[in-house]
Protein backbone atom coordinates (compact mmCIF):
# COMPACT_ATOMS: atom_id res chain seq x y z
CA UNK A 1 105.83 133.96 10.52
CA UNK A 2 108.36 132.94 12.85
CA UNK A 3 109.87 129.07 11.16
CA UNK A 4 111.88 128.73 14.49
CA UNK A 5 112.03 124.99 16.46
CA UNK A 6 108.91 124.32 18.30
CA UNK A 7 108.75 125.02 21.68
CA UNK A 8 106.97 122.64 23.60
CA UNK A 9 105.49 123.96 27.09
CA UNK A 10 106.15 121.38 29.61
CA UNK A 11 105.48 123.35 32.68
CA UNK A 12 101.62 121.73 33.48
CA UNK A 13 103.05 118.51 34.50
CA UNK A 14 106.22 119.79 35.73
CA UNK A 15 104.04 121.42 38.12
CA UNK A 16 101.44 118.60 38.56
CA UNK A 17 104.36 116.34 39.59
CA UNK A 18 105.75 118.83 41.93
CA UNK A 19 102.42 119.57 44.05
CA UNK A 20 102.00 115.39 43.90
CA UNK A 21 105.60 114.83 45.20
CA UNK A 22 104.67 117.66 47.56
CA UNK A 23 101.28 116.21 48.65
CA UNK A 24 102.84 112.54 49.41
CA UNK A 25 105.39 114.25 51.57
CA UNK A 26 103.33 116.27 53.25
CA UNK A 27 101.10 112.84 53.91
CA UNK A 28 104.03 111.06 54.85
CA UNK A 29 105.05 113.70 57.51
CA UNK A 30 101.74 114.00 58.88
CA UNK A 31 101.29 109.39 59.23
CA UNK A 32 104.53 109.92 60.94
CA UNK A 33 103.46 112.79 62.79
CA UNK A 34 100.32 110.75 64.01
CA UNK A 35 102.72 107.28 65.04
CA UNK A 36 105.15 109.54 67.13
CA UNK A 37 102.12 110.84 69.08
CA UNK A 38 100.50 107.60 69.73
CA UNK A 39 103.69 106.48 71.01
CA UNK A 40 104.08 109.38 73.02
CA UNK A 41 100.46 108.67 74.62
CA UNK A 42 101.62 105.00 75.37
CA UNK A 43 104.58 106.29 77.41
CA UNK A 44 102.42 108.54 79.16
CA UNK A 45 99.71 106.67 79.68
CA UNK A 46 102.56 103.72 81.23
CA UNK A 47 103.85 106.17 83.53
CA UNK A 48 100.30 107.19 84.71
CA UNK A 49 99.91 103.11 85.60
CA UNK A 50 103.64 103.18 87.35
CA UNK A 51 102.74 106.21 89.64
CA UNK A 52 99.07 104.77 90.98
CA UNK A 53 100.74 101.59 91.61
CA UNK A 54 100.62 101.54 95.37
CA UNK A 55 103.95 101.53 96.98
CA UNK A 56 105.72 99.06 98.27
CA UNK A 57 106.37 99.00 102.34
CA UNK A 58 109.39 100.92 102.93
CA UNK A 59 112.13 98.34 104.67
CA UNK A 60 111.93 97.98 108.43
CA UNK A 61 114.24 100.42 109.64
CA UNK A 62 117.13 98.32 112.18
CA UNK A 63 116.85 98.22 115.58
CA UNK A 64 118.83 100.32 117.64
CA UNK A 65 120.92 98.63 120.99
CA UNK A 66 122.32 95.93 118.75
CA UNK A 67 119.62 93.82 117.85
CA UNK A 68 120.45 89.86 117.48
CA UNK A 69 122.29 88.20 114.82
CA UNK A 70 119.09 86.46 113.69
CA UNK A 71 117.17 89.59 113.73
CA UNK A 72 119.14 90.85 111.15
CA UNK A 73 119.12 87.82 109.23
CA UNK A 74 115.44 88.19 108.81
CA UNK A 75 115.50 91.48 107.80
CA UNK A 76 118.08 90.93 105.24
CA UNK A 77 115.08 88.22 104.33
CA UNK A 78 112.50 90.69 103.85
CA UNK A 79 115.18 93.15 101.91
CA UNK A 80 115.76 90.16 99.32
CA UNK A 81 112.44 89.26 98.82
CA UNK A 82 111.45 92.62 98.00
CA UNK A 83 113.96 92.96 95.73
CA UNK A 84 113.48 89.99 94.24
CA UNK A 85 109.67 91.02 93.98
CA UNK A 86 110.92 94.09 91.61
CA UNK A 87 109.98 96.64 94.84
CA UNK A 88 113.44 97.91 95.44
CA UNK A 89 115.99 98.39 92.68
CA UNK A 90 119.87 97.24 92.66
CA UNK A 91 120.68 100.87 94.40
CA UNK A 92 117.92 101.19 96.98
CA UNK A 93 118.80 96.98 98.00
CA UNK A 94 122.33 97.77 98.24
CA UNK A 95 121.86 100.81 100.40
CA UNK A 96 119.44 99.65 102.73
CA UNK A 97 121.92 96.43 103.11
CA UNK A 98 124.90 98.30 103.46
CA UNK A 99 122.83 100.49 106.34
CA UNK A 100 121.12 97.00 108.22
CA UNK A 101 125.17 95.96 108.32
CA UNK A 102 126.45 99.16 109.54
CA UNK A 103 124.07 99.16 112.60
């Protein structure tokens, strides 16, 4: 007989700690998986809500033949309080006043 060192055969829980290790990664990819797609579904279903939101009123468009001074005073009103309201953005305000003062 062969009075060599003992080899000892390690390889069952080599292996049973490399399909566990495997397994919990796999389960962690898949939770993570699952939280990325609910939050995806949130975000769409937010944007569904924003688009049927009715529209605000566009802005009164200015009146041609040089309307009076306190004509355009009130429609710089409305302009503000729609923009205060959240219905027109910094951009859309500043355009449409730049426009009502050009006229």
């Amino acid at each position: 007989m062969f009075a060599g060192p003992r080899v000892v055969r390690r390889r069952p829980l080599l292996r049973a700690a490399v399909v566990g290790g495997t397994a919990y990664a796999a389960g962690r990819r898949s939770a993570d998986a699952r939280s990325a797609e609910a939050y995806q579904d949130q975000r769409l279903s937010a944007l569904e809500d924003q688009q049927s939101a009715p529209q605000p009123p566009a802005p009164a468009a200015p009146q041609q033949g040089g309307g009076t001074e306190s004509s355009m005073m009130d429609q710089l009103g409305q302009l503000a309080a729609l923009h205060q309201q959240g219905a027109l953005t910094d951009e859309e305000f500043a355009a449409a006043k730049a426009k009502l003062l050009a006229s």
